[in-house]
N, C-alpha and C. Protein backbone atom coordinates (compact mmCIF):
# COMPACT_ATOMS: atom_id res chain seq x y z
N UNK A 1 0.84 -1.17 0.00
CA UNK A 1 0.00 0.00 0.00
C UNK A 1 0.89 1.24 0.00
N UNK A 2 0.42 2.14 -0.83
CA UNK A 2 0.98 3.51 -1.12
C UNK A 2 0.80 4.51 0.17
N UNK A 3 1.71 4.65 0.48
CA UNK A 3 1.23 6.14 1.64
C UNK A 3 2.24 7.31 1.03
N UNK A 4 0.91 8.39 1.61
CA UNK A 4 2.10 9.86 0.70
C UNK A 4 1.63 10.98 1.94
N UNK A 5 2.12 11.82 2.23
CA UNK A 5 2.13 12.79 2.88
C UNK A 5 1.80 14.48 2.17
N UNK A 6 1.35 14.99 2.87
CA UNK A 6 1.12 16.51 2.60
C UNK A 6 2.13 17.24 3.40
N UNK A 7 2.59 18.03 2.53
CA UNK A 7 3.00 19.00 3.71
C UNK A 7 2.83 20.42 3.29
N UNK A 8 1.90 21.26 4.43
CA UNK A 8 1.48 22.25 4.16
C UNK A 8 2.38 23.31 4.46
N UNK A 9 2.25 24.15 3.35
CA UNK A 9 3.06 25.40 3.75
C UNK A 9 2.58 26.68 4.56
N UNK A 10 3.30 27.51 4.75
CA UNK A 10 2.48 28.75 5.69
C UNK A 10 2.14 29.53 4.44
N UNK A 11 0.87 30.35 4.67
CA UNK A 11 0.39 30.80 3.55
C UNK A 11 0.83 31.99 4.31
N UNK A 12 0.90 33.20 2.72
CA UNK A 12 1.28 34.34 3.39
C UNK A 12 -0.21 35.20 3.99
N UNK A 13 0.33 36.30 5.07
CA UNK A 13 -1.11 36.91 5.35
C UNK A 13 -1.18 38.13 4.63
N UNK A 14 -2.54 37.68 3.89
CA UNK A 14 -3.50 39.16 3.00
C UNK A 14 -4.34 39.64 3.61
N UNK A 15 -4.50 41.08 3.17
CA UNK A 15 -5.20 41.89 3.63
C UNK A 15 -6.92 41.65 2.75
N UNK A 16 -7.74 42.39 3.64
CA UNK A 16 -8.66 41.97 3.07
C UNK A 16 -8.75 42.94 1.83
N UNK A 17 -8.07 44.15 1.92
CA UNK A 17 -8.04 44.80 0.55
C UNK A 17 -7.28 44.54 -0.29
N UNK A 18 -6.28 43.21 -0.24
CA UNK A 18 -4.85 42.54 -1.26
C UNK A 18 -6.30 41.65 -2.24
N UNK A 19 -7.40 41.01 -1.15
CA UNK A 19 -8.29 40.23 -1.54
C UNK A 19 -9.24 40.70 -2.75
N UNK A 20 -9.95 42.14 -2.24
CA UNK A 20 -10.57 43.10 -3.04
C UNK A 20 -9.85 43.58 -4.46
N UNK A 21 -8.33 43.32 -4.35
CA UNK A 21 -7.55 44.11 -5.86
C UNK A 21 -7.85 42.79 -6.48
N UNK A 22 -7.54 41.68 -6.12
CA UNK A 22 -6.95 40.57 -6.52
C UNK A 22 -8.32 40.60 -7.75
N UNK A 23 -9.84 40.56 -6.52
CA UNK A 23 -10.83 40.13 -7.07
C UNK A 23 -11.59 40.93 -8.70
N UNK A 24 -11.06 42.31 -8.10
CA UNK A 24 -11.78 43.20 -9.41
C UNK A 24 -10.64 43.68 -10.13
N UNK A 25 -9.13 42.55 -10.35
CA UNK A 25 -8.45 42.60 -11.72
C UNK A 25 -9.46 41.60 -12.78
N UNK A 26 -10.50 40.92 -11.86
CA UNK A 26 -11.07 39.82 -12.70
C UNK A 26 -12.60 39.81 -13.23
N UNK A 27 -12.78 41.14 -12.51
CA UNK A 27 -14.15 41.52 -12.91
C UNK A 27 -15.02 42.83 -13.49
N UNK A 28 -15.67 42.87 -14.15
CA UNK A 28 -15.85 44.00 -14.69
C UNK A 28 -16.53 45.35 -14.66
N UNK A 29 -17.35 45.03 -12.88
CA UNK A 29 -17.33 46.70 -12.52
C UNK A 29 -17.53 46.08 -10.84
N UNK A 30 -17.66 47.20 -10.24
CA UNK A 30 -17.42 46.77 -8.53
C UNK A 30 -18.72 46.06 -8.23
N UNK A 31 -19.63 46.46 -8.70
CA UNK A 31 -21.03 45.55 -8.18
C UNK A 31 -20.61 43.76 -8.34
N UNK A 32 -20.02 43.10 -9.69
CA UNK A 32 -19.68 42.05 -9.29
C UNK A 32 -18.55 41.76 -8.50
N UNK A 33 -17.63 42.69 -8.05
CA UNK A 33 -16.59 42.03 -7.37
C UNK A 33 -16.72 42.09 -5.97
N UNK A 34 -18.09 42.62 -5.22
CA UNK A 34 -18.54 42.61 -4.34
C UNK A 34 -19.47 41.78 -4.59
N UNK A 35 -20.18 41.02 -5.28
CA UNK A 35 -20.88 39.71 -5.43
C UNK A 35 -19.76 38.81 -4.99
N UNK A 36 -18.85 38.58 -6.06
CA UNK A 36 -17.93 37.54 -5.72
C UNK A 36 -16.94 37.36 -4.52
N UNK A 37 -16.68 38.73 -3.61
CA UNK A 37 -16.25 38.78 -2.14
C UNK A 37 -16.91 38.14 -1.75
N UNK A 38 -18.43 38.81 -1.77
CA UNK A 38 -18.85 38.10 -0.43
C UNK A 38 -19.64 36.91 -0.97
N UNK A 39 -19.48 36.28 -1.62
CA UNK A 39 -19.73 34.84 -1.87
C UNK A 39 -18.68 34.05 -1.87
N UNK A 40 -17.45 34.40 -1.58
CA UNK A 40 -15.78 33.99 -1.02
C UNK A 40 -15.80 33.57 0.15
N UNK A 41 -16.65 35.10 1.12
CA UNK A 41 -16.75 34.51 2.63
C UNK A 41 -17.61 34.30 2.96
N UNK A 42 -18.78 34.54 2.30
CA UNK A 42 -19.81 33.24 2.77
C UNK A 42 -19.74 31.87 2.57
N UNK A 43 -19.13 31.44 1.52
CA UNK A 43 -18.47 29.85 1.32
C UNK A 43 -18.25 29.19 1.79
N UNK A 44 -16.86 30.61 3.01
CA UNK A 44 -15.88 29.90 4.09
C UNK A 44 -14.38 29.32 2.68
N UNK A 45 -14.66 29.86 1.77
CA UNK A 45 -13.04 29.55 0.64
C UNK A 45 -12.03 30.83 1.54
N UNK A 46 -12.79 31.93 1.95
CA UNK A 46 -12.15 32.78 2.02
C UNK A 46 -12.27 33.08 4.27
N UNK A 47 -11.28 33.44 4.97
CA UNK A 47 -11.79 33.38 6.20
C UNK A 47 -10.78 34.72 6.76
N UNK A 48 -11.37 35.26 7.61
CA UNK A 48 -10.52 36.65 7.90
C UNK A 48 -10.35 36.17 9.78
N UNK A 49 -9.22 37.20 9.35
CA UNK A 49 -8.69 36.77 11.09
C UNK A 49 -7.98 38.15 11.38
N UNK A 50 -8.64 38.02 12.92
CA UNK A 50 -8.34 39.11 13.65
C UNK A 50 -7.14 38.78 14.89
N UNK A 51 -6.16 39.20 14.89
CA UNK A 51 -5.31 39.24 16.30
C UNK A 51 -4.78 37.58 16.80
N UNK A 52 -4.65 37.04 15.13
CA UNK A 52 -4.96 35.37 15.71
C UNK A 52 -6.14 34.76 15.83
N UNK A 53 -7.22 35.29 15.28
CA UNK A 53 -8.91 34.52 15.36
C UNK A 53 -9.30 34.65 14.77
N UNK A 54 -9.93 33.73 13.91
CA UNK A 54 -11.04 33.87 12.51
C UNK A 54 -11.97 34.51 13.12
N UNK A 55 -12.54 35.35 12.17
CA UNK A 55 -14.02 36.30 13.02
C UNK A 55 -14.98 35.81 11.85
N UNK A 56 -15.70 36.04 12.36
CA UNK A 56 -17.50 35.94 11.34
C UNK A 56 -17.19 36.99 10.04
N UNK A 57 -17.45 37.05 9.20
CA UNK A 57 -17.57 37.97 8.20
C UNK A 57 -19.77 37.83 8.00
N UNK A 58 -20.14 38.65 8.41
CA UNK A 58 -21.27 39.16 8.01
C UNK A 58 -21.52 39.38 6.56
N UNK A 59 -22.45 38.73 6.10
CA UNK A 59 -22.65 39.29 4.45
C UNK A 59 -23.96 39.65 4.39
N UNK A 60 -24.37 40.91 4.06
CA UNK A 60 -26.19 41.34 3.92
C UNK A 60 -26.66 41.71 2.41
């Protein structure tokens, strides 16, 4: 039997506005790239952290 390992790297930390450029180089006016934010962190693909703690991201 095959065994394989992961090994995860440290991801670097982004800002939530590194997140926002990233998103509307890919979209074509701010109304969707605020669709597609906050359907990032409502997912949970995307998770924000405060002081060392994931916090809730609210989406309305």
């Amino acid at each position: 039997m095959k065994t394989t390992t992961q090994l995860l790297k440290n991801r670097p930390k982004l800002s939530l506005g590194d997140l926002i450029l990233a998103v509307s180089s890919c979209t074509k006016n701010t109304k969707e790239t605020v669709a597609a934010v906050a359907n990032l962190l409502a997912s949970g693909q995307v998770r924000l952290e405060r002081d060392g703690r994931f916090t809730r991201a609210k989406v309305c």
